[in-house]
Protein backbone atom coordinates (compact mmCIF):
# COMPACT_ATOMS: atom_id res chain seq x y z
CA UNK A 1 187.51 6.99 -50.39
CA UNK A 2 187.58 7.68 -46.91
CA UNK A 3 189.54 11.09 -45.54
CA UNK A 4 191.85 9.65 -42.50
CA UNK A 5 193.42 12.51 -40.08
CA UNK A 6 196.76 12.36 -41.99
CA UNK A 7 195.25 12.96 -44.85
CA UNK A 8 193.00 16.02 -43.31
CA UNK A 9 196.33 17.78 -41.70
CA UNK A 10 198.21 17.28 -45.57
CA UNK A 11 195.69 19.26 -46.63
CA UNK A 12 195.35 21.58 -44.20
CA UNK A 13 199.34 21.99 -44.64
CA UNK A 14 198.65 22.43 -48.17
CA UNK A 15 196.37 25.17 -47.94
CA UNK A 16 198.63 27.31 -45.38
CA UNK A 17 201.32 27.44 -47.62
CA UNK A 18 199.04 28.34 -50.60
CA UNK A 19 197.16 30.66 -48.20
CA UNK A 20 199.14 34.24 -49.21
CA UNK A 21 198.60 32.82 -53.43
CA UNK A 22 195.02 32.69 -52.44
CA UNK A 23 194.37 35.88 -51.10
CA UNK A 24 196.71 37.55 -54.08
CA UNK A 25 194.41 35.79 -56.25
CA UNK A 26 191.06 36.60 -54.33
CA UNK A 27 191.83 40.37 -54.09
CA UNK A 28 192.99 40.79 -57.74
CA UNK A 29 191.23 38.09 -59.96
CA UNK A 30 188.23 36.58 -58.23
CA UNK A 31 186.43 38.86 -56.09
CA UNK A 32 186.74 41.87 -59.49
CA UNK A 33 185.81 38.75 -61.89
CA UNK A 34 182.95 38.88 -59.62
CA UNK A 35 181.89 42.36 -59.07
CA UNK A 36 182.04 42.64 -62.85
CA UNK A 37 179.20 40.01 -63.09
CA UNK A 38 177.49 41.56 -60.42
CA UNK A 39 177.92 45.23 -62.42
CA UNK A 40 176.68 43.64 -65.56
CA UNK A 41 173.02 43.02 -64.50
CA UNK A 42 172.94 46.76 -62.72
CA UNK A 43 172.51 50.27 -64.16
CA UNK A 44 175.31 52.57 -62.41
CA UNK A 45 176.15 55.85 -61.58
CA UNK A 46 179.25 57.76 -63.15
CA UNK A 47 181.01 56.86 -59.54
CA UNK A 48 180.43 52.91 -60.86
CA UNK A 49 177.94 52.14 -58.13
CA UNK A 50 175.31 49.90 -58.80
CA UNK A 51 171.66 51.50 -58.75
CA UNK A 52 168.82 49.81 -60.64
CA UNK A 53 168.35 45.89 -61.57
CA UNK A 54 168.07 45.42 -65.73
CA UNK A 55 168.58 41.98 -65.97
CA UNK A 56 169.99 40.83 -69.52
CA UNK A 57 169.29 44.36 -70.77
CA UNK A 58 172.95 45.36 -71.16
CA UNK A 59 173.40 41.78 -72.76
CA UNK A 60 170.73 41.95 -75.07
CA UNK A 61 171.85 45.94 -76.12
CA UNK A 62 175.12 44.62 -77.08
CA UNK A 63 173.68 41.56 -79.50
CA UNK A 64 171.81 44.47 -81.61
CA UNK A 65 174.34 47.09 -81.20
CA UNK A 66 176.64 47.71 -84.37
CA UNK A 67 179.45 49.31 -82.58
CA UNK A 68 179.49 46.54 -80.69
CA UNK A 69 179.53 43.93 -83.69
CA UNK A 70 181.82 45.83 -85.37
CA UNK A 71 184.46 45.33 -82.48
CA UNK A 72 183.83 42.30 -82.76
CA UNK A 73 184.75 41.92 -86.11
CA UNK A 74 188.07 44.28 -85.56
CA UNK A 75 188.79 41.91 -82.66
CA UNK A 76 189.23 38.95 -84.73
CA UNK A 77 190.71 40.62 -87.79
CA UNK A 78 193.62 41.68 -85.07
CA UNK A 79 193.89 38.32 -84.17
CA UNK A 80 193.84 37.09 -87.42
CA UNK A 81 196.30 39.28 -88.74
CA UNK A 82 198.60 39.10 -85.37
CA UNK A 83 199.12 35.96 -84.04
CA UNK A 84 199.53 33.18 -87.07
CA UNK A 85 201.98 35.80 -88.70
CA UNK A 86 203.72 36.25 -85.46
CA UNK A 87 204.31 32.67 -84.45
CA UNK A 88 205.12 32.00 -88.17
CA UNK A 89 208.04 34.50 -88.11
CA UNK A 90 209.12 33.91 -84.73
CA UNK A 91 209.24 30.26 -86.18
CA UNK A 92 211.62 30.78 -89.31
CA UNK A 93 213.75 33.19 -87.02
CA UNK A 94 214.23 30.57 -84.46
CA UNK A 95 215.48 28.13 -87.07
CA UNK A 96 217.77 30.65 -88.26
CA UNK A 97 218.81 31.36 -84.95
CA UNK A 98 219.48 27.85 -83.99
CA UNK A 99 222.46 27.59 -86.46
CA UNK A 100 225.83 26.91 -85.09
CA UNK A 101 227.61 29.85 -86.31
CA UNK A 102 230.19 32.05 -84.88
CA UNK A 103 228.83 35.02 -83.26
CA UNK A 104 225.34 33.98 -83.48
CA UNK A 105 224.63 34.57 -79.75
CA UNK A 106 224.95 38.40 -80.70
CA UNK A 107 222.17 37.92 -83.26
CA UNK A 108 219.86 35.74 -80.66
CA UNK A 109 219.91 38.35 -78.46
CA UNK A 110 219.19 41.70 -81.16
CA UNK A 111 216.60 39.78 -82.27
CA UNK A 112 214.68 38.67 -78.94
CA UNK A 113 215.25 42.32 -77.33
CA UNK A 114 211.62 43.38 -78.30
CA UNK A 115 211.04 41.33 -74.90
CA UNK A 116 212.46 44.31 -73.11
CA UNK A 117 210.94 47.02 -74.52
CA UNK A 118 207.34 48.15 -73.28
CA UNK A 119 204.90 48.33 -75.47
CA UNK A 120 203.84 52.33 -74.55
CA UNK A 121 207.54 52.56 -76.40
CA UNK A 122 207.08 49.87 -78.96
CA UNK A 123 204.00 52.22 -79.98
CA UNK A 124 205.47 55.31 -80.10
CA UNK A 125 208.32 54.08 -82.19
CA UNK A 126 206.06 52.52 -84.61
CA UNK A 127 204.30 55.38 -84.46
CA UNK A 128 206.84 57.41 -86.11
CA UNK A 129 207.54 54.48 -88.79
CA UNK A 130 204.21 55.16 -90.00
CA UNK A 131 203.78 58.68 -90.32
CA UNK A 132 202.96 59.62 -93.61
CA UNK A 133 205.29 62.50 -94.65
CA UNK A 134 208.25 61.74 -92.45
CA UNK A 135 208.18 57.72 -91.40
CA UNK A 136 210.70 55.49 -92.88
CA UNK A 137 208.51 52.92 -94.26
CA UNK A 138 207.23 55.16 -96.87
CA UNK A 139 210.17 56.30 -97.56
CA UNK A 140 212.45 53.09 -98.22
CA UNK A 141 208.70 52.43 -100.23
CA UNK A 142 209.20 55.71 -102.27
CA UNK A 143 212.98 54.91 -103.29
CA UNK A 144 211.57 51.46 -105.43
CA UNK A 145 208.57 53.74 -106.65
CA UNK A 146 205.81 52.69 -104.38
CA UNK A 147 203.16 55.60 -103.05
CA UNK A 148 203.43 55.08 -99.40
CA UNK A 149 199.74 54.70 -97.91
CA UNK A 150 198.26 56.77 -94.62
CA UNK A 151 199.23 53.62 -92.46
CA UNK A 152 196.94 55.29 -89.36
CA UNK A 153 194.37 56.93 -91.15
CA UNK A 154 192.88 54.46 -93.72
CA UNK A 155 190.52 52.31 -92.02
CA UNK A 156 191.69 48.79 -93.93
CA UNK A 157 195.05 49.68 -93.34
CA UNK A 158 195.22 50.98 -90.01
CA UNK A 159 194.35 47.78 -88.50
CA UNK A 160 197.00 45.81 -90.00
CA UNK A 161 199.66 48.95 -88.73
CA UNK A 162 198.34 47.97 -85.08
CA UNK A 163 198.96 44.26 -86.37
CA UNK A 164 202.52 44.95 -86.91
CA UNK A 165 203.12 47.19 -84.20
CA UNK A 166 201.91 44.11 -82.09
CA UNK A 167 204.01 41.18 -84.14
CA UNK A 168 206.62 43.36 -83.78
CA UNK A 169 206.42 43.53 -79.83
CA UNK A 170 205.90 39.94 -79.15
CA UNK A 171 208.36 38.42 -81.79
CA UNK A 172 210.71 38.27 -78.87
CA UNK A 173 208.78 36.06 -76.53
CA UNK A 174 208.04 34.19 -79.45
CA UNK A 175 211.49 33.60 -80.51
CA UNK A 176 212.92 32.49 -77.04
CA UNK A 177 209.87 29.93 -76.70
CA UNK A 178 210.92 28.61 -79.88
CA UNK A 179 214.63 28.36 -79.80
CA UNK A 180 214.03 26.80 -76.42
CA UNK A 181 212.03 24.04 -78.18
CA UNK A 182 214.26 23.54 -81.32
CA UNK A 183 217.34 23.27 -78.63
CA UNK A 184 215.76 20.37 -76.98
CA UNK A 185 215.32 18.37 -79.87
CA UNK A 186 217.95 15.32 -80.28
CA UNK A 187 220.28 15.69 -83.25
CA UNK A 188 220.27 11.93 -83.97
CA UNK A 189 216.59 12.51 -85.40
CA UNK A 190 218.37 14.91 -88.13
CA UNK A 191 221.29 12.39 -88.08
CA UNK A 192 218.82 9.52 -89.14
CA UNK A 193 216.57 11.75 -91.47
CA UNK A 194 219.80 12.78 -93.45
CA UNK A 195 220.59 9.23 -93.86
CA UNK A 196 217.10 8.28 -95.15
CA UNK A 197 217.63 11.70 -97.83
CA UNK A 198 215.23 13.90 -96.22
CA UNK A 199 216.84 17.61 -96.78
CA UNK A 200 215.54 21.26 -96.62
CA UNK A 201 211.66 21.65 -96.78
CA UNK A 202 211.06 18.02 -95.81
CA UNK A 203 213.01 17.87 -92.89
CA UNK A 204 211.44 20.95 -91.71
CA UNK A 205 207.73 20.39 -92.53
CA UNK A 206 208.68 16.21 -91.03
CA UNK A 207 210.82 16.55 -88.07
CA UNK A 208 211.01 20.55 -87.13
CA UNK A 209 207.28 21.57 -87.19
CA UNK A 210 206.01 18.12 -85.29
CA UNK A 211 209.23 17.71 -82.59
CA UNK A 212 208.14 21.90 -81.71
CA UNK A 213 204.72 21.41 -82.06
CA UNK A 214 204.33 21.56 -78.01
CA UNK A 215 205.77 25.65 -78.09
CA UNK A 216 203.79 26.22 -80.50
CA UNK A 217 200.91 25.52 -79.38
CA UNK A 218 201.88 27.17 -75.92
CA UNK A 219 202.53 30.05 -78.55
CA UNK A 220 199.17 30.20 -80.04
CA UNK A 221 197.59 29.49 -76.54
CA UNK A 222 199.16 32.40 -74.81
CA UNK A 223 199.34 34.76 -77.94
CA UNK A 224 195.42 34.79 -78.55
CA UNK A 225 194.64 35.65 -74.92
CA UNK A 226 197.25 38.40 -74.92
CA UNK A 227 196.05 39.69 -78.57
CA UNK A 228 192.64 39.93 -77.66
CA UNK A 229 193.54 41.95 -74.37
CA UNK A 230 195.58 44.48 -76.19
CA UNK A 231 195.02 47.97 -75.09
CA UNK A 232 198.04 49.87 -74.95
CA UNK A 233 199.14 49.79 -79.28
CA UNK A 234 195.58 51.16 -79.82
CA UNK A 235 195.27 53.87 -77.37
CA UNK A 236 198.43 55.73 -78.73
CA UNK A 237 198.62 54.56 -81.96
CA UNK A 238 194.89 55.26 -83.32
CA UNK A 239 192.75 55.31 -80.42
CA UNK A 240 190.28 53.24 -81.99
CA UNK A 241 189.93 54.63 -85.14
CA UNK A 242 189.60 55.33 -88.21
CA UNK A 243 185.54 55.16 -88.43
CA UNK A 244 185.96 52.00 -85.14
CA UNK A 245 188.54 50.07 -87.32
CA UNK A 246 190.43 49.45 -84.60
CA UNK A 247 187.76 49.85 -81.67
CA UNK A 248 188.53 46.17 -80.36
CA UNK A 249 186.37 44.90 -77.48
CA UNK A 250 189.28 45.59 -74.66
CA UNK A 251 189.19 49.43 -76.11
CA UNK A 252 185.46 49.86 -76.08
CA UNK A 253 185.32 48.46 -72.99
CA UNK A 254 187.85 51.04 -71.55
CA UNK A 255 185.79 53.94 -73.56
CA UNK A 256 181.96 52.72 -72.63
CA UNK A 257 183.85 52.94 -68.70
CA UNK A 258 186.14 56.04 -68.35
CA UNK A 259 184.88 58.02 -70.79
CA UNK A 260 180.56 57.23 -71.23
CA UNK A 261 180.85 56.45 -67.30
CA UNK A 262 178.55 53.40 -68.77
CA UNK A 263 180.07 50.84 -65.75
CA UNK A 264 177.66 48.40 -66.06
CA UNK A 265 177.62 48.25 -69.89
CA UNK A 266 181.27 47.68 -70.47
CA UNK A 267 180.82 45.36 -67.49
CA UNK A 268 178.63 43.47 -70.27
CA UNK A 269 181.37 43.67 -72.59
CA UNK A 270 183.53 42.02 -70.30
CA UNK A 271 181.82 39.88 -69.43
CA UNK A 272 181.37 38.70 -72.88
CA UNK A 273 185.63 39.13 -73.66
CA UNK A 274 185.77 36.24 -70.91
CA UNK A 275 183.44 34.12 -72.34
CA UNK A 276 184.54 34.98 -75.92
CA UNK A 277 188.56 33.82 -74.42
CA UNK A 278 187.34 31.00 -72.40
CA UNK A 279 185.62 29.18 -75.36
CA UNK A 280 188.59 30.10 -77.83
CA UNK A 281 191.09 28.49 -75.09
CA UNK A 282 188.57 25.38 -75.11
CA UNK A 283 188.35 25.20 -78.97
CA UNK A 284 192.10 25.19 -78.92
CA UNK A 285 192.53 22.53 -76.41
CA UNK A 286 189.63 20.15 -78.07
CA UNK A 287 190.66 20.37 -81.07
CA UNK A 288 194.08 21.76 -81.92
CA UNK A 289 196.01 20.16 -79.46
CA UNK A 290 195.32 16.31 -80.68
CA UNK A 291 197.35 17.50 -83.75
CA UNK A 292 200.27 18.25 -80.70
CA UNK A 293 203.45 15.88 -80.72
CA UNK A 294 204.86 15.36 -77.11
CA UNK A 295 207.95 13.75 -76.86
């Protein structure tokens, strides 16, 4: 294909009006994505600039350290435990929600309003939910008899508290995403499955789950990159502890940086959050989007 001069001044059109996009996204995600490479290979000072060449040595000291691995493993425990559960309940409440009922607008909107809170707030209400002597979770779990556990301090159990805290913030987002896809889908398709006897679990598992399937896998897209850049729950909630339970790799990257001064290590670490996102968003695409219905 040969490039005529129309075709030379469209594109040169095209990329004035994209011009001020490009330089927002130069400043802010390509030229740091960059630098952060660049960091990675270097041994810094505490100011973060680059002094002495290592190579892979960063790379190779985060394969064999256990701090390290063990983020790693509270990483996808925090996934594991945030984002099916979330886009599961933000599923059944968007059914719910998508009744024709009087009044029910009331209800769609106290239920998506975690979408307005922030989640430094989100935290610190959570926060008091969990404390041990005066929260309210252990003590609606007193009144039926049940012994209330240390939801921050107990290493197994303070990484599902963060897990909550998190559902708990994005169950909004979720629920508008899927209300917006249950809303578009034809009532002659329930019309017709009614007539061919297909009621409750049927028509849901049939019709529901495939005709939605495109917002939810947006869901699950969007939800693991945001889950596994989570900082804010962690920091003010249990700061990465107990004993690294919930030292993710976002939160040892911001410790090995602002507090070790270690620039060019949690450069590393970065580096290897991209690449552990980039090849989960791949997997997803591959694989889990064949199983996707579009309309």
């Amino acid at each position: 294909m040969r490039w005529t001069a129309r075709d030379i001044r469209s594109l040169g059109e095209g990329l004035v009006y994209l011009a001020p996009s490009l330089v927002l996204f130069a400043v802010f995600v390509f030229i740091p994505l960059g630098r952060t490479f660049y960091l990675s290979l270097f041994n810094t000072r505490v100011t973060g600039q680059a002094t002495t060449f290592n190579g892979i040595d960063h790379y190779i000291g985060l394969m064999t350290s256990p701090t390290f691995q063990s983020g790693l493993v509270a990483t996808g425990l925090f996934a594991l435990y945030t984002v099916p559960v979330g886009i599961a309940l933000g599923l059944v409440l968007a059914v719910l929600l998508n009744q024709r009922l009087r009044g029910i607008n009331l209800f769609r909107t106290m239920m998506a309003s975690t979408i307005a809170i922030s989640a430094a707030v989100g935290a610190l209400i959570w926060n008091l939910l969990f404390n041990p002597s005066l929260g309210l979770l252990n003590y609606v779990l007193s009144l039926v008899g049940i012994r209330g556990p240390e939801w921050l301090i107990q290493p197994g159990i303070a990484v599902v508290a963060v897990s909550v805290t998190t559902i708990w913030l994005t169950l909004g987002t979720n629920i508008i995403v899927l209300l917006a896809g249950l809303q578009g889908i034809p009532e002659e398709i329930y019309e017709a499955a009614r007539l061919d006897g297909a009621r409750g679990l049927r028509m849901f598992s049939r019709i529901t789950v495939p005709m939605v399937s495109p917002s939810l896998f947006f869901l699950l897209v969007v939800d693991t990159v945001g889950v596994l850049q989570v900082f804010t729950q962690i920091h003010l909630l249990t700061r990465g502890g107990p004993v690294d339970a919930t030292r993710t790799l976002v939160y040892s990257i911001y410790l090995d940086a602002f507090q070790n001064f270690q620039f060019g290590y949690a450069s590393a670490e970065s580096v290897v959050l991209f690449v552990l996102v980039l090849c989960l968003t791949v997997i997803q695409f591959r694989f889990i989007e064949r199983r996707v219905h579009y309309q």
